[in-house]
C-alpha atoms as a PDB file:
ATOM      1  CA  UNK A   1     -37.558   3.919 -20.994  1.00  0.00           C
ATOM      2  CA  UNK A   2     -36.490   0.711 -22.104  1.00  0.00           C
ATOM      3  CA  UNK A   3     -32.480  -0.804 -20.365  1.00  0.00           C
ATOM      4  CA  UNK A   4     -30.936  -0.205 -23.607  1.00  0.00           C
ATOM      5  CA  UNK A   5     -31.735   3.399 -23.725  1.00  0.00           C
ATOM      6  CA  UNK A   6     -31.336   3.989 -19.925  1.00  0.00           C
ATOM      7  CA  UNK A   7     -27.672   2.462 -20.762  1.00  0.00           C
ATOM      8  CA  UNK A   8     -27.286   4.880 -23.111  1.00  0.00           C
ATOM      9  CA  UNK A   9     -27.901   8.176 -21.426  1.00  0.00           C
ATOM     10  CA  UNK A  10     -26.052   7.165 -17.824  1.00  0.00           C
ATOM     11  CA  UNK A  11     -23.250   6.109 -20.506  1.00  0.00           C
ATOM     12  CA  UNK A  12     -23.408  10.276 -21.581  1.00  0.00           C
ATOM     13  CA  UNK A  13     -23.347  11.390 -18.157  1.00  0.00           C
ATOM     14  CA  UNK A  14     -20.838   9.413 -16.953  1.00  0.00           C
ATOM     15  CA  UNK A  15     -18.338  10.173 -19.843  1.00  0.00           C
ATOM     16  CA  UNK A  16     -19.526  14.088 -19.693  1.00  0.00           C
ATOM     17  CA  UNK A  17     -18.695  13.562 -15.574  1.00  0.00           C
ATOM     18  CA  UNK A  18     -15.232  11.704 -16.321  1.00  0.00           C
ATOM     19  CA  UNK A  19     -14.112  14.540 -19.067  1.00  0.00           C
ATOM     20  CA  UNK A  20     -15.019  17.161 -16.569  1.00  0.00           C
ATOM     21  CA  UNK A  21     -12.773  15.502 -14.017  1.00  0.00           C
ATOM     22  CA  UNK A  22      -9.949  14.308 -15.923  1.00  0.00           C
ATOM     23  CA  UNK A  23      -9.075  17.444 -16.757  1.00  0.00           C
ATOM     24  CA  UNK A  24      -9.477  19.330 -13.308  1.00  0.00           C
ATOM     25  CA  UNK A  25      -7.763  16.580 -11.436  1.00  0.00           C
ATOM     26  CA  UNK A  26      -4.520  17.590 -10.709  1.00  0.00           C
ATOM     27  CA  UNK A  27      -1.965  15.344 -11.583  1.00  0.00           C
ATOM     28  CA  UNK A  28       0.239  14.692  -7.679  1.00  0.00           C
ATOM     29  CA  UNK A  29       3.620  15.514  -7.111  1.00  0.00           C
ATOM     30  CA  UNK A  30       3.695  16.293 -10.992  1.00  0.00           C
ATOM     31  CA  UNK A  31       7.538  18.182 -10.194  1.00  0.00           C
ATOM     32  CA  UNK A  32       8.834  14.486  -9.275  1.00  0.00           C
ATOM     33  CA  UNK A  33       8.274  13.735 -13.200  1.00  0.00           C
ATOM     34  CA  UNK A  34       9.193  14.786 -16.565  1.00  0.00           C
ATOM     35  CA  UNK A  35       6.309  13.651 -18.958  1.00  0.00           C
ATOM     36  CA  UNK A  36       6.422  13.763 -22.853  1.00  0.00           C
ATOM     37  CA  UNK A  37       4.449  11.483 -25.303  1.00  0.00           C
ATOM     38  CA  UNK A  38       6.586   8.606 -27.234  1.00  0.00           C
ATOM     39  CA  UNK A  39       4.252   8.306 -30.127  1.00  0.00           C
ATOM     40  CA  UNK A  40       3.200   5.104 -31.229  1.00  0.00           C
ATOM     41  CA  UNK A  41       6.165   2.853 -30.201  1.00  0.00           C
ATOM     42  CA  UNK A  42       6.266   0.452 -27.366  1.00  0.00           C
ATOM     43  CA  UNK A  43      10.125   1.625 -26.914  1.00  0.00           C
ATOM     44  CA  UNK A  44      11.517   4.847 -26.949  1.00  0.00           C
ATOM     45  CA  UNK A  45      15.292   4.446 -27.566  1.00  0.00           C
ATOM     46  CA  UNK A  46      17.343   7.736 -27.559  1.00  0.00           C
ATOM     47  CA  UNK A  47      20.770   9.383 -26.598  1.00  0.00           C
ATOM     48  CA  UNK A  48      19.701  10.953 -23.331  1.00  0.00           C
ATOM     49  CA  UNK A  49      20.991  13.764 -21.084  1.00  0.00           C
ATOM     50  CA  UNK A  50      23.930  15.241 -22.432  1.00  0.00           C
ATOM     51  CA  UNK A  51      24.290  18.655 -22.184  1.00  0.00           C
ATOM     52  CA  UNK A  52      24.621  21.106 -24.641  1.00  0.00           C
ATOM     53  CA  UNK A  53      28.009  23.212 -25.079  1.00  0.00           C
ATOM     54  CA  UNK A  54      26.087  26.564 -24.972  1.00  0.00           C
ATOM     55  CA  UNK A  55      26.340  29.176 -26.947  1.00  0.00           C
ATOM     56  CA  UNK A  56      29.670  30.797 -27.761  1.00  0.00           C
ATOM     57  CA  UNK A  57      31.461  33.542 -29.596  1.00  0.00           C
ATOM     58  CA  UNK A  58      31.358  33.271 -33.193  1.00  0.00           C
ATOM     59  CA  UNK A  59      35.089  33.279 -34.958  1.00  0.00           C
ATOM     60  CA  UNK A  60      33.342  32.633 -38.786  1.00  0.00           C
ATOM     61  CA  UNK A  61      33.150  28.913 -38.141  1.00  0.00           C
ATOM     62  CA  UNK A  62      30.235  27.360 -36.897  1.00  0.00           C
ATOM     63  CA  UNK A  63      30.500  24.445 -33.931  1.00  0.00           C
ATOM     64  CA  UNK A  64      28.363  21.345 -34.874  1.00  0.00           C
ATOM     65  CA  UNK A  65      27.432  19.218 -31.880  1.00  0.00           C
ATOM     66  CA  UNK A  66      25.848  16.171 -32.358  1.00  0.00           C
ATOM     67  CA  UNK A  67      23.823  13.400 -30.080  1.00  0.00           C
ATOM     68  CA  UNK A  68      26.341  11.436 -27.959  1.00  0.00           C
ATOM     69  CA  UNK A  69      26.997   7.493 -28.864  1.00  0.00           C
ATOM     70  CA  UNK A  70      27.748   6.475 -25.100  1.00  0.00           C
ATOM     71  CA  UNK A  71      24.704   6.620 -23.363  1.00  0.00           C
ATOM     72  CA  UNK A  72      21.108   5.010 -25.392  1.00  0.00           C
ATOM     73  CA  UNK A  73      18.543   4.816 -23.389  1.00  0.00           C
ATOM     74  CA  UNK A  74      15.640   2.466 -23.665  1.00  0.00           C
ATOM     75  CA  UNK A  75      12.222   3.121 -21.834  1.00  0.00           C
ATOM     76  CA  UNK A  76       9.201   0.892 -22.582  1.00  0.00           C
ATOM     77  CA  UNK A  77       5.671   1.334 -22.648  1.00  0.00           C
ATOM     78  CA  UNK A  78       3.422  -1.069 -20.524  1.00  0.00           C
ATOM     79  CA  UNK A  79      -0.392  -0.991 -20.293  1.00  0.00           C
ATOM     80  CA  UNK A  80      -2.777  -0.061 -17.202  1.00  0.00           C
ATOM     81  CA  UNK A  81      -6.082  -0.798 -16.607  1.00  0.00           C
ATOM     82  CA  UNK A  82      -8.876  -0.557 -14.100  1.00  0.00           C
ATOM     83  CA  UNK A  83     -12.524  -1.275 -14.214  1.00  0.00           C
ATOM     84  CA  UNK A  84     -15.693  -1.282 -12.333  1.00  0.00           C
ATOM     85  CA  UNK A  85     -18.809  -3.166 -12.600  1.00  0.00           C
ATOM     86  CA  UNK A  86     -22.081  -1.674 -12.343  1.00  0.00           C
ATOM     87  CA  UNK A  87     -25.059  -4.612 -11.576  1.00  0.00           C
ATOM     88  CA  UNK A  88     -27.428  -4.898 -14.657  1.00  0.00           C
ATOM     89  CA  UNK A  89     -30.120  -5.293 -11.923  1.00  0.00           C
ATOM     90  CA  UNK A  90     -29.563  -1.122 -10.556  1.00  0.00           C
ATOM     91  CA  UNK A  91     -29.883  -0.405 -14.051  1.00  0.00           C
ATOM     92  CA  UNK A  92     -32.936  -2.304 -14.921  1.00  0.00           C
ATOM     93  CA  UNK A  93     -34.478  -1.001 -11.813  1.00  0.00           C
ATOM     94  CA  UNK A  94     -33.667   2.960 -12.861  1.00  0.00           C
ATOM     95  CA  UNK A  95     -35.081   2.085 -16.629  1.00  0.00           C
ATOM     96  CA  UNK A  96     -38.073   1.063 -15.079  1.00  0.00           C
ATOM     97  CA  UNK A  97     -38.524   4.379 -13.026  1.00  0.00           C
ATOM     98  CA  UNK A  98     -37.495   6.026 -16.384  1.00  0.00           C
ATOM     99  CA  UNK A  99     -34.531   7.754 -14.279  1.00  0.00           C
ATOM    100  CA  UNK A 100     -31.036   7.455 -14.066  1.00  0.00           C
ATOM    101  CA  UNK A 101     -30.940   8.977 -10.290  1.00  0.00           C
ATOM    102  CA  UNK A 102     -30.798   5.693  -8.651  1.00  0.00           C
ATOM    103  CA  UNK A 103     -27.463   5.619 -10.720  1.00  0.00           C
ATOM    104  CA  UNK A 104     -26.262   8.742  -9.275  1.00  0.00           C
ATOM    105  CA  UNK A 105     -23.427   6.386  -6.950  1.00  0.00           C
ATOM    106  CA  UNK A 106     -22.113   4.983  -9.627  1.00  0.00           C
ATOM    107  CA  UNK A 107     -21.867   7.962 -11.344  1.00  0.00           C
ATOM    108  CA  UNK A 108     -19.855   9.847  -8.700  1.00  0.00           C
ATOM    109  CA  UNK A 109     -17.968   7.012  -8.187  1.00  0.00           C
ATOM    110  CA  UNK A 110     -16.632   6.695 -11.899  1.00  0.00           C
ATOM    111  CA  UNK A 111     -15.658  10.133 -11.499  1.00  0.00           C
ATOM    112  CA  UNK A 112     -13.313   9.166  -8.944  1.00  0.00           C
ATOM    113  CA  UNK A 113     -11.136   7.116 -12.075  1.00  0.00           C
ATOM    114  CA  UNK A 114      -9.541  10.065 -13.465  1.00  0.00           C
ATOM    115  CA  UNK A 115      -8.011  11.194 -10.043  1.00  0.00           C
ATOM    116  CA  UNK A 116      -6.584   7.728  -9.706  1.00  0.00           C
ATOM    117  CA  UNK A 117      -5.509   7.779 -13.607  1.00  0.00           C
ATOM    118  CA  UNK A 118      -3.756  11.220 -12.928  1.00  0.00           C
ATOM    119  CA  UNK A 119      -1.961  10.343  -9.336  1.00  0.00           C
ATOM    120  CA  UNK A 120      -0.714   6.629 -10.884  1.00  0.00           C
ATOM    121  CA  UNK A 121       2.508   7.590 -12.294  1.00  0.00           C
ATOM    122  CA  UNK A 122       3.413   9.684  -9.039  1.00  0.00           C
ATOM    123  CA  UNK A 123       2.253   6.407  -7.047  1.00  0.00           C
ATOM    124  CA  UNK A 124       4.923   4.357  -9.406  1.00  0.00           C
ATOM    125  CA  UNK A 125       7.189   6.659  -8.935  1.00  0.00           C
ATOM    126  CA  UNK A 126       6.916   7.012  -5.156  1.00  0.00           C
ATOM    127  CA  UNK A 127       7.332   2.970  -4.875  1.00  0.00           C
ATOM    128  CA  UNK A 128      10.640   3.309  -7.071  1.00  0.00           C
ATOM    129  CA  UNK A 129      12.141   5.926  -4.762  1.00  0.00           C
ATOM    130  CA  UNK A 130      12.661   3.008  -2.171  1.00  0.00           C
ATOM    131  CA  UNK A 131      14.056   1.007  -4.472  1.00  0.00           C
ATOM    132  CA  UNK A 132      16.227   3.283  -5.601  1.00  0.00           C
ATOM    133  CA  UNK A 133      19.369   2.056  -4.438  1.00  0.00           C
ATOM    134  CA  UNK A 134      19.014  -0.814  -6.617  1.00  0.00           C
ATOM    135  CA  UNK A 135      17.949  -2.234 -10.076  1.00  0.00           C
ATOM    136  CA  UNK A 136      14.879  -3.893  -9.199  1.00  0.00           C
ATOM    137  CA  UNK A 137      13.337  -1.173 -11.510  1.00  0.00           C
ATOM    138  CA  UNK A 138      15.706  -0.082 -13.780  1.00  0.00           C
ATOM    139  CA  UNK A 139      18.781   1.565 -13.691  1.00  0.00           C
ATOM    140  CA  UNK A 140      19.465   5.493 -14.867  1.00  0.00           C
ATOM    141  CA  UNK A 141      20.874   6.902 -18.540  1.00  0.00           C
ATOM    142  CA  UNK A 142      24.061   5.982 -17.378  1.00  0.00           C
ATOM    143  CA  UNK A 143      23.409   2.361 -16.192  1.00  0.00           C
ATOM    144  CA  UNK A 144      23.518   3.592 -12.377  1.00  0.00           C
ATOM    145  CA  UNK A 145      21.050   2.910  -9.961  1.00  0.00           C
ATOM    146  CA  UNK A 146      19.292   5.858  -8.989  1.00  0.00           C
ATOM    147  CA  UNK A 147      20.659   6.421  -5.646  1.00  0.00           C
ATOM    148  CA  UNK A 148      24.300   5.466  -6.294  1.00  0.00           C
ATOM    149  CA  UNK A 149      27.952   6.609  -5.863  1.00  0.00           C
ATOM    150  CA  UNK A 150      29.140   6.585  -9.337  1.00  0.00           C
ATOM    151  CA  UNK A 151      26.976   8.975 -11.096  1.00  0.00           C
ATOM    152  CA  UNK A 152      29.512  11.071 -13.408  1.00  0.00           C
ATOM    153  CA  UNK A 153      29.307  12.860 -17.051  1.00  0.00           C
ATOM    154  CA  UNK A 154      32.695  12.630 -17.410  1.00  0.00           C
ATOM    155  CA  UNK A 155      35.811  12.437 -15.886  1.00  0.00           C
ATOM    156  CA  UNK A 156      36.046  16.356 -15.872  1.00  0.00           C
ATOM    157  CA  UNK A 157      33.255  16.663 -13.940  1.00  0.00           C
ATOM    158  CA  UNK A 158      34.371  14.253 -11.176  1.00  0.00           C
ATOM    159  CA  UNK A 159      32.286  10.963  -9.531  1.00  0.00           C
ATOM    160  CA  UNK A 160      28.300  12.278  -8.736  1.00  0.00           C
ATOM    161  CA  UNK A 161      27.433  10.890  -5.395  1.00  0.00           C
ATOM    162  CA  UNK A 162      23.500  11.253  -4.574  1.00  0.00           C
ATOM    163  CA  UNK A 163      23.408   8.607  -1.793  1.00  0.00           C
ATOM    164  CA  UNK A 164      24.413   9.245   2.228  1.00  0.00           C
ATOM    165  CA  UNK A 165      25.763   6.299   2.879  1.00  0.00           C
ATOM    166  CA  UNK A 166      25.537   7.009   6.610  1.00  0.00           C
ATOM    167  CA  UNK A 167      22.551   9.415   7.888  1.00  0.00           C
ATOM    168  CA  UNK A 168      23.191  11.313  11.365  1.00  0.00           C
ATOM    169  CA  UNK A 169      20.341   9.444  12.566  1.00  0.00           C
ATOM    170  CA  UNK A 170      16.511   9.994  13.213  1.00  0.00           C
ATOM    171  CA  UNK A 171      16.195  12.740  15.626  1.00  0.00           C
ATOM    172  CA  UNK A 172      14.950  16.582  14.350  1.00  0.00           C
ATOM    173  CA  UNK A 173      18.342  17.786  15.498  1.00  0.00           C
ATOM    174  CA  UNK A 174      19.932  14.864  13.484  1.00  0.00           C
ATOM    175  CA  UNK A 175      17.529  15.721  10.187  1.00  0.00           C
ATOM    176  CA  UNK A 176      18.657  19.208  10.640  1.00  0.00           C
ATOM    177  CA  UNK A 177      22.399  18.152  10.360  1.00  0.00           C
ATOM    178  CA  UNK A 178      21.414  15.867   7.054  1.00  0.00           C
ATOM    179  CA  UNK A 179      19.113  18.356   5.797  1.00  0.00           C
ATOM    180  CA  UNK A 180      22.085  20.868   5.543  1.00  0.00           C
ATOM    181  CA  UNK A 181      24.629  18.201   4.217  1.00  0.00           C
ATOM    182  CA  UNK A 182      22.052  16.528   1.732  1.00  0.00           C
ATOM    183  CA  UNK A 183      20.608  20.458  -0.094  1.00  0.00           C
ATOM    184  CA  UNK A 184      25.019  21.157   0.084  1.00  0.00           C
ATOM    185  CA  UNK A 185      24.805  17.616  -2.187  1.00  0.00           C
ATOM    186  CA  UNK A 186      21.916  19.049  -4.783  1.00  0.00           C
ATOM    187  CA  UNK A 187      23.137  22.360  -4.828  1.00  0.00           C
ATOM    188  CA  UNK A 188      26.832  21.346  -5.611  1.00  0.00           C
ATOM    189  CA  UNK A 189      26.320  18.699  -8.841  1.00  0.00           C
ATOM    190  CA  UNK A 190      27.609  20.062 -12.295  1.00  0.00           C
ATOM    191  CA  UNK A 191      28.955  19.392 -15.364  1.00  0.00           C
ATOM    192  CA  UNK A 192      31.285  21.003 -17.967  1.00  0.00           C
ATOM    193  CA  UNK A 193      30.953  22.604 -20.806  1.00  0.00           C
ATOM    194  CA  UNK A 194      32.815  24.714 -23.491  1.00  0.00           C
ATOM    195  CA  UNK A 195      35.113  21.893 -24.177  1.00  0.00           C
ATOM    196  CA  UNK A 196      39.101  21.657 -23.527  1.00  0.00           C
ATOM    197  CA  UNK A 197      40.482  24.586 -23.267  1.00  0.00           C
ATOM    198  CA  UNK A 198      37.368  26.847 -22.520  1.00  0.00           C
ATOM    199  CA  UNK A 199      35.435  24.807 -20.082  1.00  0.00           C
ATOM    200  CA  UNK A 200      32.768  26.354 -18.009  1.00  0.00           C
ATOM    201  CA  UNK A 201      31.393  24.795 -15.024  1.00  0.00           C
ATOM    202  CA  UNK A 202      27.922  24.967 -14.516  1.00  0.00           C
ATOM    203  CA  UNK A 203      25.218  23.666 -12.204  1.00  0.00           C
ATOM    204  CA  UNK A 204      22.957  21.105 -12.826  1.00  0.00           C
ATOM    205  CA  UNK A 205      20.263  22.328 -10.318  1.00  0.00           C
ATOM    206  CA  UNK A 206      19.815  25.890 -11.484  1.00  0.00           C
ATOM    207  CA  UNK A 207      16.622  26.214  -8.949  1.00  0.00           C
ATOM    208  CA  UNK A 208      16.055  24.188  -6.040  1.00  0.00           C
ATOM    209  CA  UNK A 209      12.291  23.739  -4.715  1.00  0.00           C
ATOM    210  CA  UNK A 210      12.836  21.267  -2.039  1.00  0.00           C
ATOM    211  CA  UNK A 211      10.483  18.040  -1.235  1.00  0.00           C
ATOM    212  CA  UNK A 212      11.048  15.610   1.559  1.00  0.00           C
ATOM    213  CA  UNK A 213       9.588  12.198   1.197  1.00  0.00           C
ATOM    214  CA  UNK A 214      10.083  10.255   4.508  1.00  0.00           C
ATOM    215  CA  UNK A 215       8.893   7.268   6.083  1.00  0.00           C
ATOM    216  CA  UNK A 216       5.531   8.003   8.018  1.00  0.00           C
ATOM    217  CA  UNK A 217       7.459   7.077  11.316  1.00  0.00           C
ATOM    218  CA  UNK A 218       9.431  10.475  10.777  1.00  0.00           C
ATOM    219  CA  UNK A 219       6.389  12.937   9.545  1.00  0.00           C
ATOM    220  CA  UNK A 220       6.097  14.609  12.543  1.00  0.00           C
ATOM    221  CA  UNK A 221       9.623  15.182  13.127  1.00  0.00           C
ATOM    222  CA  UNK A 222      10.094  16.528   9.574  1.00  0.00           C
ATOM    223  CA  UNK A 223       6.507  18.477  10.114  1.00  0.00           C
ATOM    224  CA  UNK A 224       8.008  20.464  13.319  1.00  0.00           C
ATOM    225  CA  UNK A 225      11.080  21.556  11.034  1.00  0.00           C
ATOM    226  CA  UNK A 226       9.114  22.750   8.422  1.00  0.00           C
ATOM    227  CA  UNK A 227       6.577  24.338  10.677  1.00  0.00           C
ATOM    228  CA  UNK A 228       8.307  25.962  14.120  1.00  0.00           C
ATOM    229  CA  UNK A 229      10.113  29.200  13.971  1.00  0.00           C
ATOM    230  CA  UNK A 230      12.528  27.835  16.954  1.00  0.00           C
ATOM    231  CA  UNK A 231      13.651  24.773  17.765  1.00  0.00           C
ATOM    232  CA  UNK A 232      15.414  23.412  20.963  1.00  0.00           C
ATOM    233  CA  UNK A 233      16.197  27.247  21.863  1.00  0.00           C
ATOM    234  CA  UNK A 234      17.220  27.637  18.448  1.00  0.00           C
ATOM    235  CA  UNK A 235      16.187  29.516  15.567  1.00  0.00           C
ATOM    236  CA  UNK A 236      14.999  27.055  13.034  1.00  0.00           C
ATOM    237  CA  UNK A 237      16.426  28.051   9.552  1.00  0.00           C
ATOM    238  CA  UNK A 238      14.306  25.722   7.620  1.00  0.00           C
ATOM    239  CA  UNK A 239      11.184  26.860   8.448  1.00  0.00           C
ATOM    240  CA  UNK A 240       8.893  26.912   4.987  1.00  0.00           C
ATOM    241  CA  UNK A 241      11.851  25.499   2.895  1.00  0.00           C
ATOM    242  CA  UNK A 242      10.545  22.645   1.261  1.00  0.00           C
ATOM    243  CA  UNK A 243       7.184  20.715   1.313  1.00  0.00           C
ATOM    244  CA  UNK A 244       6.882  17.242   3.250  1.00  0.00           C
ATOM    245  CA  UNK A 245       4.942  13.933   1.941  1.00  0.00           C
ATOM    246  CA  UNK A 246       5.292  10.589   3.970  1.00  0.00           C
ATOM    247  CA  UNK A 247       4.554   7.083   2.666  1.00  0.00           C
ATOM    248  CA  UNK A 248       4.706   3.221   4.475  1.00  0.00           C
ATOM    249  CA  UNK A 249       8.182   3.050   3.769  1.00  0.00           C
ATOM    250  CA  UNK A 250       9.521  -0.664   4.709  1.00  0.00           C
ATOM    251  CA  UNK A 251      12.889   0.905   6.309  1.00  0.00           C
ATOM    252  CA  UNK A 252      11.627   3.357   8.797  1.00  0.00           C
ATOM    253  CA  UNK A 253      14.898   5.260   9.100  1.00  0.00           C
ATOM    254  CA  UNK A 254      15.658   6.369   5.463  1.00  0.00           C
ATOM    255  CA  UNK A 255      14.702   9.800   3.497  1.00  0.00           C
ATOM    256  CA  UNK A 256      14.936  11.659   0.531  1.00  0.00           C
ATOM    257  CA  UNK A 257      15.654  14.862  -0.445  1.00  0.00           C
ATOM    258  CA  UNK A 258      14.433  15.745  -3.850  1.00  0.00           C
ATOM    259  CA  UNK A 259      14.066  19.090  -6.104  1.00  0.00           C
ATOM    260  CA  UNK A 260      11.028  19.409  -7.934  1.00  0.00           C
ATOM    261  CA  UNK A 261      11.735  22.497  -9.820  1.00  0.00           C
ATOM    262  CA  UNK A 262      10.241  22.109 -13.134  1.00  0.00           C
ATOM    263  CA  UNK A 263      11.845  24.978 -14.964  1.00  0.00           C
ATOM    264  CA  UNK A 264      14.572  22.879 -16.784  1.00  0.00           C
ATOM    265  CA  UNK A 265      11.927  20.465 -17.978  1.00  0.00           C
ATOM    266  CA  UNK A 266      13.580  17.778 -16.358  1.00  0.00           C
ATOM    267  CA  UNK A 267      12.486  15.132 -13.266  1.00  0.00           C
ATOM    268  CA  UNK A 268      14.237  12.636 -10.845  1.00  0.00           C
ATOM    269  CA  UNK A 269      11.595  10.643 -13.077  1.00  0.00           C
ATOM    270  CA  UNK A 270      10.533  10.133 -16.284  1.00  0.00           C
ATOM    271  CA  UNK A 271       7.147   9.750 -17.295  1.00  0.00           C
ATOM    272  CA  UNK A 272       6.592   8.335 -20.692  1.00  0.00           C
ATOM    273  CA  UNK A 273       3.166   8.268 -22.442  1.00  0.00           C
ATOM    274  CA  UNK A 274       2.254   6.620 -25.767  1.00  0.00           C
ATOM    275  CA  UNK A 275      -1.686   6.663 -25.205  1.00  0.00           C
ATOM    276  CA  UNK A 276      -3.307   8.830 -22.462  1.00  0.00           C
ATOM    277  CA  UNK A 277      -6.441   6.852 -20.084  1.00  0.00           C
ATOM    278  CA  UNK A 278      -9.301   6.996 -21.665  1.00  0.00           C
ATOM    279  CA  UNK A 279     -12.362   5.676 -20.270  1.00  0.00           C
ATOM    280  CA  UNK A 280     -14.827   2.895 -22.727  1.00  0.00           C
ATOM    281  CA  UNK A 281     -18.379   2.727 -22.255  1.00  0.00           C
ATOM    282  CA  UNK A 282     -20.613  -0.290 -21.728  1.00  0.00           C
ATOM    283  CA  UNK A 283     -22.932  -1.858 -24.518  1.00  0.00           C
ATOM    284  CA  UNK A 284     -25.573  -4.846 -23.727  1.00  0.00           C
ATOM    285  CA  UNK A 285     -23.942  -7.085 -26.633  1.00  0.00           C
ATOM    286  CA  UNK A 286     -20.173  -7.018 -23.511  1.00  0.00           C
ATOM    287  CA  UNK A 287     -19.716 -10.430 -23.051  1.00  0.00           C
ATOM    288  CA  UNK A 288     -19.919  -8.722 -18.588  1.00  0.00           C
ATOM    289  CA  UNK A 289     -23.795  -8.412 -19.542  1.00  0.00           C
ATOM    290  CA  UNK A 290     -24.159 -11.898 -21.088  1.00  0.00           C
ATOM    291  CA  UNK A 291     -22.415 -13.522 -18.168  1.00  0.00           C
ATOM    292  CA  UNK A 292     -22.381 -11.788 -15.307  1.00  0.00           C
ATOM    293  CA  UNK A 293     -25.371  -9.459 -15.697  1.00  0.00           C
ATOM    294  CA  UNK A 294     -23.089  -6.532 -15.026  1.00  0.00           C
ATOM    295  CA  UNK A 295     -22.138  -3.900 -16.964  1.00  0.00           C
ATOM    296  CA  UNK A 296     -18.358  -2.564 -16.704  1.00  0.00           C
ATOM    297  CA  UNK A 297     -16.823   0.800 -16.858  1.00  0.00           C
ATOM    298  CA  UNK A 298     -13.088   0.698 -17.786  1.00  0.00           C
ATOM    299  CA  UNK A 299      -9.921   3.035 -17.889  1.00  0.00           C
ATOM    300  CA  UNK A 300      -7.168   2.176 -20.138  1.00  0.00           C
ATOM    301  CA  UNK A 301      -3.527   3.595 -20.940  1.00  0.00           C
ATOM    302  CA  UNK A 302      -0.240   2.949 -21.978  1.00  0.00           C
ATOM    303  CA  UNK A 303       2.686   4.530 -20.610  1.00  0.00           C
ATOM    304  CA  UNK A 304       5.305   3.862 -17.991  1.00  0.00           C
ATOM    305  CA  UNK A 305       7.858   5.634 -15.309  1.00  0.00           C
ATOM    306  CA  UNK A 306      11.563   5.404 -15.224  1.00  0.00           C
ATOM    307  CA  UNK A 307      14.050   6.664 -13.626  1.00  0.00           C
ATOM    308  CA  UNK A 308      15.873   9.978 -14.939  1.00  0.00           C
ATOM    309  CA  UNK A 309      17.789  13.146 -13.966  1.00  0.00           C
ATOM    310  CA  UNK A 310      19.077  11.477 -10.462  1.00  0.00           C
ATOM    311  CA  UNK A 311      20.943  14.892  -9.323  1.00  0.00           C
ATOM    312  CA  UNK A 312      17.904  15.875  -8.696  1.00  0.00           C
ATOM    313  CA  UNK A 313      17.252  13.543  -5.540  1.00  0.00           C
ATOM    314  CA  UNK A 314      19.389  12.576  -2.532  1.00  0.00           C
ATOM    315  CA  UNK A 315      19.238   9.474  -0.594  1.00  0.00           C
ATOM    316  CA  UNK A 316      20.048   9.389   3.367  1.00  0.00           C
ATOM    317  CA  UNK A 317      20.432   5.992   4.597  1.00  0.00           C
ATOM    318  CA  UNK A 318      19.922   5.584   8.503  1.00  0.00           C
ATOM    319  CA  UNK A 319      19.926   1.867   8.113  1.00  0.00           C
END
């Protein structure tokens, strides 16, 4: 089998193998984000996160709502990319065995793209959370960072506060103490609606499922909470209430408390996609073969994260 051929059919089975994978990778921590397609705009500008009145009693007159003026929101599209270089040598040496086995590393190793393609926006997302008490990504819908004391709908609805300003500290029985104060925080945000007159408060978490991100210095602290029935003599009332992911935070002391419920089709993130990865395919006329005797295997997409429904996360601050 001559190289161009060879090319050809590893080029089948590796796009057959990347298919397969892309779509039984599962996408991480996909609760922590709300994703919808833009179409094919770099910037999707829209009035975002009002709530609707609700439904109410009909007196013969319909009322009209309509998108609010105060708050336009503008997230933008960026491009991502990764590649990897297969050496034109390997493949000359499996067309001259007529067999694409010797290939069989690359192969497995390309399948590995999609599970990086699916976990990206969760890893963008993750390195925002830290920064979320500023605006070195972006600010929220209502020009807030995400972890702020500000946060507010409207003046009937009171100043939002989603940061702790002042943790208990880092020990499990201090955790415990911020655990209870920071779910009180999450469980207690809401809005109005029904307008003057008829105004109905209501909750904006309806359903709480509870994730802790904390630095990796506190995992195992956070793991015996979420693990032992008793702790210090005492029974241990969040046992199995939430799940627990660390990271290599740079402050060691702070921690989040965020609800991933997905039923409101909403996320402490927003996850914006104008073209989905897709993976292209080497040919020998890529300038890679000409010059570098290498052919290249890339993954492209557009798309980007931003920050969204912030009463859906709480900040403790231990610094």
């Amino acid at each position: 089998m001559d190289i161009k051929g060879l090319l050809a059919l590893f080029n089948i089975a590796a796009r057959t193998e990347f298919n397969r994978a892309y779509q039984q990778a599962e996408a991480q921590l996909s609760g922590l984000l709300y994703e919808y397609e833009s179409g094919p705009v770099e910037t999707m500008s829209f009035p975002f996160f009002a709530f609707f009145q609700g439904m109410a009693l009909f007196t013969g007159t319909r009322v009209h709502e309509t998108f609010p003026e105060g708050y336009k929101f503008d997230v933008t599209n960026k491009e991502y990319d990764m590649a990897v270089d297969v050496p034109m040598k390997d493949v000359e040496r499996a067309a001259n065995i007529n067999s694409i086995t010797g290939l069989n590393i690359y192969k497995q190793r390309i399948a590995e793209i999609p599970q990086v393609a699916k976990d990206h926006p969760a890893e963008l997302a993750l390195d925002m959370l830290e920064a979320g008490d500023a605006s070195t990504y972006g600010t929220c819908f209502d020009g807030q960072n995400l972890f702020d004391t500000t946060h507010s709908f409207s003046t009937s609805a009171g100043t939002q506060d989603n940061v702790m300003t002042t943790g208990s500290g880092t020990t499990v029985a201090n955790l415990i103490t911020d655990l209870n104060t920071a779910v009180g925080r999450l469980n207690g945000f809401y809005f109005y609606s029904g307008g003057t007159g008829n105004s109905k408060k209501r909750k904006l978490n309806k359903n709480l499922k509870l994730l802790v991100v904390c630095p990796d210095e506190l995992f195992a602290s956070f793991d015996a909470i979420r693990t032992q029935s008793v702790i210090s003599s005492t029974e241990n009332n969040w046992k199995g209430r939430f799940e627990l992911i660390s990271r290599p935070f740079t402050d060691t002391g702070d921690w989040y408390l965020l609800n991933v419920d997905k039923s409101d089709n909403l996320g402490l993130f927003l996850h914006q996609v104008e073209k989905p990865v897709e993976m292209d395919y080497p040919t020998m006329q890529d300038e890679s073969y000409r010059e570098r005797k290498t052919v290249t295997y890339g993954a492209y997409g557009r798309y980007t994260v931003a920050y969204g429904a912030w009463w859906k996360g709480v900040m403790i601050n231990n610094s």
